[in-house]
C-alpha atoms as a PDB file:
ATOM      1  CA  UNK A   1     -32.418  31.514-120.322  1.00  0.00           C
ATOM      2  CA  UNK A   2     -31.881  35.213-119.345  1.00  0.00           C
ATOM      3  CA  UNK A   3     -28.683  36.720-117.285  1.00  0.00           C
ATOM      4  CA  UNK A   4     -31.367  37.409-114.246  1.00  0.00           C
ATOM      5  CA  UNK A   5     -32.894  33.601-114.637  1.00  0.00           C
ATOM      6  CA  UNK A   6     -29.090  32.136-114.547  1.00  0.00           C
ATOM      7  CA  UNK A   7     -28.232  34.767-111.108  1.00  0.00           C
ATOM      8  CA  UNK A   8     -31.440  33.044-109.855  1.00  0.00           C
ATOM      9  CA  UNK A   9     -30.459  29.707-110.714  1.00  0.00           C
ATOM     10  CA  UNK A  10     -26.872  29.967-109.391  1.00  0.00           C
ATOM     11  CA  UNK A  11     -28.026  31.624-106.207  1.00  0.00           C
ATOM     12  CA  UNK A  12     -30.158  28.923-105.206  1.00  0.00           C
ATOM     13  CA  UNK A  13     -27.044  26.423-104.852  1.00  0.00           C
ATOM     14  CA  UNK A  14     -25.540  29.289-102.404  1.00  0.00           C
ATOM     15  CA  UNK A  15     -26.229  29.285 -98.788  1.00  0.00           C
ATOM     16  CA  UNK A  16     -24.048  30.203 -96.028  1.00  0.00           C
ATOM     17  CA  UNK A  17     -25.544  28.493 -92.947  1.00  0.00           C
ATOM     18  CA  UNK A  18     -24.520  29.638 -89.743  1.00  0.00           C
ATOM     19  CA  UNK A  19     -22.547  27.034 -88.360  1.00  0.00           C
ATOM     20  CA  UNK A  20     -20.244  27.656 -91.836  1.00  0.00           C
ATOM     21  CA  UNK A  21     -20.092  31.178 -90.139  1.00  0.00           C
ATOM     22  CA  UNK A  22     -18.822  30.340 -86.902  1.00  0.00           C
ATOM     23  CA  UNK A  23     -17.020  27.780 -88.302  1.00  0.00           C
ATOM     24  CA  UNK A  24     -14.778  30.504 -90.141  1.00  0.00           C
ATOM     25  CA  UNK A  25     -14.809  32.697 -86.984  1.00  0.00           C
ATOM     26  CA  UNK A  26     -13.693  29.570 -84.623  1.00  0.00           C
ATOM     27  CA  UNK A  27     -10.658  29.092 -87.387  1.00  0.00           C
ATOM     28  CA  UNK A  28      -9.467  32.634 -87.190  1.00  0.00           C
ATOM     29  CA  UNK A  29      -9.983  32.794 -83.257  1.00  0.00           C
ATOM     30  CA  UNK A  30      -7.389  29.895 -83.357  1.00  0.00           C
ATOM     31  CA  UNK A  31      -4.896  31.636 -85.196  1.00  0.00           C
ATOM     32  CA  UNK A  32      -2.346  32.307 -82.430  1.00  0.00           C
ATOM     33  CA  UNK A  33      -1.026  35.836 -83.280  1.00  0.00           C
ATOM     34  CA  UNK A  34       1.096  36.779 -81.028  1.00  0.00           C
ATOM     35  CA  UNK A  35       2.580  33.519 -79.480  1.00  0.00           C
ATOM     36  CA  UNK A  36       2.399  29.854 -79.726  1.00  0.00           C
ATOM     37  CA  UNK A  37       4.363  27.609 -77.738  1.00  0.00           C
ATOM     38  CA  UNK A  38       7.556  28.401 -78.365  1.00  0.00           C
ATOM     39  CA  UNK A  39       7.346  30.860 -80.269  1.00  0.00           C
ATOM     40  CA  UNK A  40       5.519  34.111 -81.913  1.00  0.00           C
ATOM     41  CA  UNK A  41       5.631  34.438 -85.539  1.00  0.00           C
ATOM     42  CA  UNK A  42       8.276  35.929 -87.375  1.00  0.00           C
ATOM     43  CA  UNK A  43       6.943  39.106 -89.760  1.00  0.00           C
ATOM     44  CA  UNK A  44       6.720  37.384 -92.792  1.00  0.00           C
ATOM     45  CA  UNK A  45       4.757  34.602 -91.163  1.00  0.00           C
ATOM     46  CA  UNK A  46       3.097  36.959 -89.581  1.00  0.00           C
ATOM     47  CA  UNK A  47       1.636  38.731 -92.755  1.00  0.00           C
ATOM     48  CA  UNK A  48       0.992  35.611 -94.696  1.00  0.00           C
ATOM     49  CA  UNK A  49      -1.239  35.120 -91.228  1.00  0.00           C
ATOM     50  CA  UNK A  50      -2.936  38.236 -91.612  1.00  0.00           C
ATOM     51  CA  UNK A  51      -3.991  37.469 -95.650  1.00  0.00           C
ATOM     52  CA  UNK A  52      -5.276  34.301 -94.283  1.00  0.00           C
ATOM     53  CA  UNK A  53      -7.361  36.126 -92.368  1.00  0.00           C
ATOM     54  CA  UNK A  54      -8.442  38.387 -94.533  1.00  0.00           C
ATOM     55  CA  UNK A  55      -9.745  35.758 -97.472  1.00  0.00           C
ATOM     56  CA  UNK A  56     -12.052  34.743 -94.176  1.00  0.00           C
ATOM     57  CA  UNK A  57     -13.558  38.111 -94.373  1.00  0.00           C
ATOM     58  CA  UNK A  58     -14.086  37.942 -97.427  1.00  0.00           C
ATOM     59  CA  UNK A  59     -16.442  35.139 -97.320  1.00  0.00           C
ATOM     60  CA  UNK A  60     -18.044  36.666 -94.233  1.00  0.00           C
ATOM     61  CA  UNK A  61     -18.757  39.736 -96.055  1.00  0.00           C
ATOM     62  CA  UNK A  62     -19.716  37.451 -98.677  1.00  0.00           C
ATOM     63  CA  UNK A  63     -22.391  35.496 -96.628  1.00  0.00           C
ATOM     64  CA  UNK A  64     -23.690  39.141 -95.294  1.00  0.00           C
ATOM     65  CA  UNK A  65     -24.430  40.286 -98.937  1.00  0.00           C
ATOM     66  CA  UNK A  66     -26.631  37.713 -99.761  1.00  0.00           C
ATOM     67  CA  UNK A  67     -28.446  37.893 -96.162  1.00  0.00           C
ATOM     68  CA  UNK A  68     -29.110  41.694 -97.468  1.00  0.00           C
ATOM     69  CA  UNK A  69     -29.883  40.718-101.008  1.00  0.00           C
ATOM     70  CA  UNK A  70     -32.824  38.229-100.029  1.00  0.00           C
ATOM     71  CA  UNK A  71     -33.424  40.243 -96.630  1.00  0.00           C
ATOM     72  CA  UNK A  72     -32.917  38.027 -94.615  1.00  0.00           C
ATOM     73  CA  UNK A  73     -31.594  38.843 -91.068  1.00  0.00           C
ATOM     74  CA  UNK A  74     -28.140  39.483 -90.553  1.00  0.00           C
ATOM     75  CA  UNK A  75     -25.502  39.426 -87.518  1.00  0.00           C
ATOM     76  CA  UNK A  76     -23.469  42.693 -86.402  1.00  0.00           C
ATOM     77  CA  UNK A  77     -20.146  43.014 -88.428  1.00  0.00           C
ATOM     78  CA  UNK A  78     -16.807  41.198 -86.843  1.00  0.00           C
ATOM     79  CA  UNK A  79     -13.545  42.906 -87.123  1.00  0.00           C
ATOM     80  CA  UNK A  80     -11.167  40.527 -88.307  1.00  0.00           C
ATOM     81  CA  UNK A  81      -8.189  42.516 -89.351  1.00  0.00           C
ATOM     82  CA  UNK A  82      -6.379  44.232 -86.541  1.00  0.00           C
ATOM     83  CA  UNK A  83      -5.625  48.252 -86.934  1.00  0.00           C
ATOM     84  CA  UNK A  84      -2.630  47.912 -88.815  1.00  0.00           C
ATOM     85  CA  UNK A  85      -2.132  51.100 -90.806  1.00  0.00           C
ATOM     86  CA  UNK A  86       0.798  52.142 -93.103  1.00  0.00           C
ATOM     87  CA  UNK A  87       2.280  55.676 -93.669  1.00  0.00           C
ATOM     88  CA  UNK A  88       4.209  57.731 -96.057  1.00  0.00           C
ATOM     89  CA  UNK A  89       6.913  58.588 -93.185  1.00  0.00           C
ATOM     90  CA  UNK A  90       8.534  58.372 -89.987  1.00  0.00           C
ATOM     91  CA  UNK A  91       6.794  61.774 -89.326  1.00  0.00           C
ATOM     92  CA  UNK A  92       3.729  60.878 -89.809  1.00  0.00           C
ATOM     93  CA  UNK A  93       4.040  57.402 -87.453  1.00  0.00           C
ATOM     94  CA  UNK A  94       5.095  59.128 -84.823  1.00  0.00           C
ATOM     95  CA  UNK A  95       2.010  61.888 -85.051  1.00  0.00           C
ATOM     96  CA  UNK A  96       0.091  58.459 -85.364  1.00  0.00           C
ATOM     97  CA  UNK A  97       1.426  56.852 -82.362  1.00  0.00           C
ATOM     98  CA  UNK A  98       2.575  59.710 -80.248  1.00  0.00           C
ATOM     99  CA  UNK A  99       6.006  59.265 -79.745  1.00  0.00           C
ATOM    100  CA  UNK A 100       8.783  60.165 -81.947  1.00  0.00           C
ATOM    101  CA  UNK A 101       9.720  57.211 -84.113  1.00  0.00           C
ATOM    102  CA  UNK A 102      13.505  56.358 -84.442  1.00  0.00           C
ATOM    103  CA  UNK A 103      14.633  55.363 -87.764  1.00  0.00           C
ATOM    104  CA  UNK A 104      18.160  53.926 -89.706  1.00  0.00           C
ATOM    105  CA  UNK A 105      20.044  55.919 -91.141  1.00  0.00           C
ATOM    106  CA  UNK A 106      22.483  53.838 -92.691  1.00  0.00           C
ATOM    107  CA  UNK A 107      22.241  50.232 -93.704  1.00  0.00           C
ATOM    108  CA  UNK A 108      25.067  47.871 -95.511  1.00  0.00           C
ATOM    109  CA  UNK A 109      22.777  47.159 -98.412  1.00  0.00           C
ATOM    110  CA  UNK A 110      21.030  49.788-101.059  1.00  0.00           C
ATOM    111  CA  UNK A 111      17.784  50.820 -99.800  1.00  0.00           C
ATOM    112  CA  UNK A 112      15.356  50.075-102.830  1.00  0.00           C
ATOM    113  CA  UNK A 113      11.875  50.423-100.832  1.00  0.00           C
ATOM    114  CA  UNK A 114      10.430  51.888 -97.658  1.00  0.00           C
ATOM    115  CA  UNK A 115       7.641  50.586 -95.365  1.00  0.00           C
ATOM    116  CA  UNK A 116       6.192  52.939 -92.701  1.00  0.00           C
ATOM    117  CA  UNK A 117       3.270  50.448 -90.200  1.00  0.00           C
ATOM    118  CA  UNK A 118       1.616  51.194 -86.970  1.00  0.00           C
ATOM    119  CA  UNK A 119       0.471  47.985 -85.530  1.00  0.00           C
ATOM    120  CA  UNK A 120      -3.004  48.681 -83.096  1.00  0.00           C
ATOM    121  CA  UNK A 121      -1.871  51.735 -82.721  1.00  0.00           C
ATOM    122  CA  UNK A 122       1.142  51.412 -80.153  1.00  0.00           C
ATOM    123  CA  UNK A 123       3.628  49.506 -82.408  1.00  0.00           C
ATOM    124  CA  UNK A 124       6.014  51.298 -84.825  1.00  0.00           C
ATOM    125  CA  UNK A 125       7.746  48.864 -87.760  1.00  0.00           C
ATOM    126  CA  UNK A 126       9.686  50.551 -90.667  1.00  0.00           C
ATOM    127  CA  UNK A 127      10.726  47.977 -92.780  1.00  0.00           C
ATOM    128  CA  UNK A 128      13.602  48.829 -95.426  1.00  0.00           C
ATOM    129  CA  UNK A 129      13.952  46.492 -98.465  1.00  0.00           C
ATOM    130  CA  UNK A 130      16.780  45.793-100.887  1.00  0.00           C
ATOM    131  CA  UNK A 131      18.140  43.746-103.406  1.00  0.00           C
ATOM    132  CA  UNK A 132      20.765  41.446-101.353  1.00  0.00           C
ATOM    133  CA  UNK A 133      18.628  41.905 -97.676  1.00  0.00           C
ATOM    134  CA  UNK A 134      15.961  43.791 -95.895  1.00  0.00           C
ATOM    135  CA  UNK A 135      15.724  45.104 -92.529  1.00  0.00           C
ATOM    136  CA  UNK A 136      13.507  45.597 -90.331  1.00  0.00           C
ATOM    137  CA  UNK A 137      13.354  47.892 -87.295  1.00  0.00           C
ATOM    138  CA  UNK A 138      10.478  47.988 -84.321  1.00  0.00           C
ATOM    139  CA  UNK A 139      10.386  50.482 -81.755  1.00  0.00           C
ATOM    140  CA  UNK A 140       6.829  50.601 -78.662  1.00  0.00           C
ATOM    141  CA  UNK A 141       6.538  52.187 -75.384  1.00  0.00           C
ATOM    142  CA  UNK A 142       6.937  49.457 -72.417  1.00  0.00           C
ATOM    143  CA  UNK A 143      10.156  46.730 -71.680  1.00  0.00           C
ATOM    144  CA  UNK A 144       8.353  43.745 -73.252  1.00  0.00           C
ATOM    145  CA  UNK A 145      10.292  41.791 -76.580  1.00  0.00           C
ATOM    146  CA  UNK A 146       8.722  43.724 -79.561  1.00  0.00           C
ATOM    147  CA  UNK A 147      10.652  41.418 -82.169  1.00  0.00           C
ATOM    148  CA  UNK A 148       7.618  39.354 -82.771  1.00  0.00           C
ATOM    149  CA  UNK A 149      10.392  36.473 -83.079  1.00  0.00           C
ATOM    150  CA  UNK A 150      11.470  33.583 -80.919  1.00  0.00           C
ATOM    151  CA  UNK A 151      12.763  30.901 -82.834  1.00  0.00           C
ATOM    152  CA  UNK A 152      16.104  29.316 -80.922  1.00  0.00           C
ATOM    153  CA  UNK A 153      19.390  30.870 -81.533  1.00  0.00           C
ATOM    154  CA  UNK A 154      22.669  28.782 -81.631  1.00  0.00           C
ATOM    155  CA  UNK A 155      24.502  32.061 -81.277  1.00  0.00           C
ATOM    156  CA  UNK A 156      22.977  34.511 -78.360  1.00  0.00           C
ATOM    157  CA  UNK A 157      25.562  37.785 -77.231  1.00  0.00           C
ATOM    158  CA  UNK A 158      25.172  40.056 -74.780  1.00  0.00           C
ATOM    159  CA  UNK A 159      26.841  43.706 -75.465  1.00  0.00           C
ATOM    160  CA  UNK A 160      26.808  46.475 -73.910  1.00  0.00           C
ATOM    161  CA  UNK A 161      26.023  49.548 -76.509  1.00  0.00           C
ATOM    162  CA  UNK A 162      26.408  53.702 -74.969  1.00  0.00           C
ATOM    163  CA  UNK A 163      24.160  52.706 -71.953  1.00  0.00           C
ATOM    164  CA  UNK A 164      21.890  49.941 -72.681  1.00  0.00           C
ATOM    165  CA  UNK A 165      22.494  46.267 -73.224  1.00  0.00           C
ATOM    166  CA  UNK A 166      21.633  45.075 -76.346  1.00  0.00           C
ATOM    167  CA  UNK A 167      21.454  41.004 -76.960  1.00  0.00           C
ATOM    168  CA  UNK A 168      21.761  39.886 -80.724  1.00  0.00           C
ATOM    169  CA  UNK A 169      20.744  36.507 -82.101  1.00  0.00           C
ATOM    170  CA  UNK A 170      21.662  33.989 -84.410  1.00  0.00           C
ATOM    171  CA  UNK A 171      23.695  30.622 -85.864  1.00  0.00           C
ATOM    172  CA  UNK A 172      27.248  30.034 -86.435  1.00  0.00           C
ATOM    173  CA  UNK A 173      28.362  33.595 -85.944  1.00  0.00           C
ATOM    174  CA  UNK A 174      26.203  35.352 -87.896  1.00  0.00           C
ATOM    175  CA  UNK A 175      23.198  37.257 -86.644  1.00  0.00           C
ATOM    176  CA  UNK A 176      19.686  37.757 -87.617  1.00  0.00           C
ATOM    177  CA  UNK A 177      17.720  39.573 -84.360  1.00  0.00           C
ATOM    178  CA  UNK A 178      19.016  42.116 -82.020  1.00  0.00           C
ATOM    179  CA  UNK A 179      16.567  43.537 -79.202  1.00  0.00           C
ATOM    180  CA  UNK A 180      17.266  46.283 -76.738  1.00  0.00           C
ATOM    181  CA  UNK A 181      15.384  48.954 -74.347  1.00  0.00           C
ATOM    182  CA  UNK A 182      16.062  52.174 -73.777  1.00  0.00           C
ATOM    183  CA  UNK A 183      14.364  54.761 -71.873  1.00  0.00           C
ATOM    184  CA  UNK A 184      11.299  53.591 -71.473  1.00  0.00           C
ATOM    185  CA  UNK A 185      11.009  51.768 -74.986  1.00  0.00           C
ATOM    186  CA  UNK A 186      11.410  48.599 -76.541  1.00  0.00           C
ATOM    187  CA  UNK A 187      13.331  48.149 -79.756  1.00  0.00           C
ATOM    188  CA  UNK A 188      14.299  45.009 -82.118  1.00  0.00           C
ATOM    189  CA  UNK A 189      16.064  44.937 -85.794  1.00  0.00           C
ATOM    190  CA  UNK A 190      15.790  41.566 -87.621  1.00  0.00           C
ATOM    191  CA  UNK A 191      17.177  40.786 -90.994  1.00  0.00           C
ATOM    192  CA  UNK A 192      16.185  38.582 -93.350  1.00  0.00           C
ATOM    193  CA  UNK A 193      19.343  37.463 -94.357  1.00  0.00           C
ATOM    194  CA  UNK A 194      21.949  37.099 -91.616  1.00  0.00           C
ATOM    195  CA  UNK A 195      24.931  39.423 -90.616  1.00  0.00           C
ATOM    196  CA  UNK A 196      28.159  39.232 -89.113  1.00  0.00           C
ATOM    197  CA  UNK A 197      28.183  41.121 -85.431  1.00  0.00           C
ATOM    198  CA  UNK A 198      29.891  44.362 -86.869  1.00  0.00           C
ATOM    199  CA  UNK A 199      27.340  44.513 -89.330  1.00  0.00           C
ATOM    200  CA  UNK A 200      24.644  44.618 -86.245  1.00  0.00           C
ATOM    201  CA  UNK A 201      26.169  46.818 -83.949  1.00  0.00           C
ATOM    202  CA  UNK A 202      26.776  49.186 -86.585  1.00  0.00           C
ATOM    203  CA  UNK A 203      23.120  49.315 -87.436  1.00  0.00           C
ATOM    204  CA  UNK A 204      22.069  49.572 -83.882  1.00  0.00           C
ATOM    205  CA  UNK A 205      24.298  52.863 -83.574  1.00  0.00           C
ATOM    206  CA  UNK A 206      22.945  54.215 -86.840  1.00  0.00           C
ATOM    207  CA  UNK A 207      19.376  54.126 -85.110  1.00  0.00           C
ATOM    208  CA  UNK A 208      18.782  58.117 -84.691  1.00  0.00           C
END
């Protein structure tokens, strides 16, 4: 049997109806991005989300090949991904969103990686990694929570930072969110690990 007489052979055992279709599209649809019940999903869920998501488009794009291959008619493409972009620098985020871009300029860990994201095109996240913990800061225009996280804290403070109030969250003293606004922006830092209180407020003033 020849290569072309096995494609042909496979290929017949392949068919991507359209109720497989929609029943991909109806799965992603459900996918609750930005809140669920009690809570949106933290950024690492959040991500892990977003490769689900794109393995569906894969077999989407999959299904549309083989419509093309056989000619056979073929539905209008569906974006599944939102516009999440990533940059080189803070510079070149804020040309991208139009607003200058805070960053941190000093963390209590060594700074092994950088991550520069614009999130539909109105969210800024720079995410900096490291060996013992990795932080992650989130700055948009507006007064609504751009933390993406709402799990329930044991330990919630109110402080009062120059002249905005800044609420940090956490368990037993230590603290893993802290969201603020400012001037007509939101703002959040979360790390993955948690941190004692100085540790936050320290971070929050390095924020420049």
């Amino acid at each position: 049997m020849t290569l072309k007489n096995k494609y042909d052979e496979v290929m017949k055992n392949i068919e991507v109806t359209d109720e497989m279709r929609d029943r991909i599209l109806n799965n992603i649809r459900k996918l609750d991005l930005e809140k669920t019940s009690k809570r949106t999903l933290p950024f690492p869920q959040f991500k892990k989300v977003l490769s689900i998501a794109a393995c569906f488009a894969i077999l989407i794009v999959g299904s549309v090949i083989v419509h093309n291959t056989f000619n056979l008619p073929s539905e209008p493409p569906v974006q599944i991904i939102p516009d999440i972009v990533s940059y080189h620098s803070a510079a070149e985020l804020s040309d991208a969103l139009g607003f200058a871009v805070k960053e941190i300029k000093e963390l209590p860990f060594e700074i092994e990686s950088v991550k520069y994201t614009s999130f539909w095109g109105e969210l800024a996240e720079i995410e900096y990694a490291g060996s013992d913990n990795t932080a992650i800061f989130r700055m948009a225009s507006g007064d609504k929570d751009v933390s993406g996280y709402y799990d329930e804290f044991t330990s919630v403070e109110s402080l009062k930072i120059s002249s905005y109030d800044v609420t940090i969250k956490g368990s037993d003293g230590q603290y893993l969110l802290a969201v603020w606004q400012s001037n007509g922006y939101s703002y959040s830092v979360q790390f993955i690990e948690p941190v004692s209180q100085q540790v936050m407020l320290d971070t929050i003033q390095n924020i420049k």
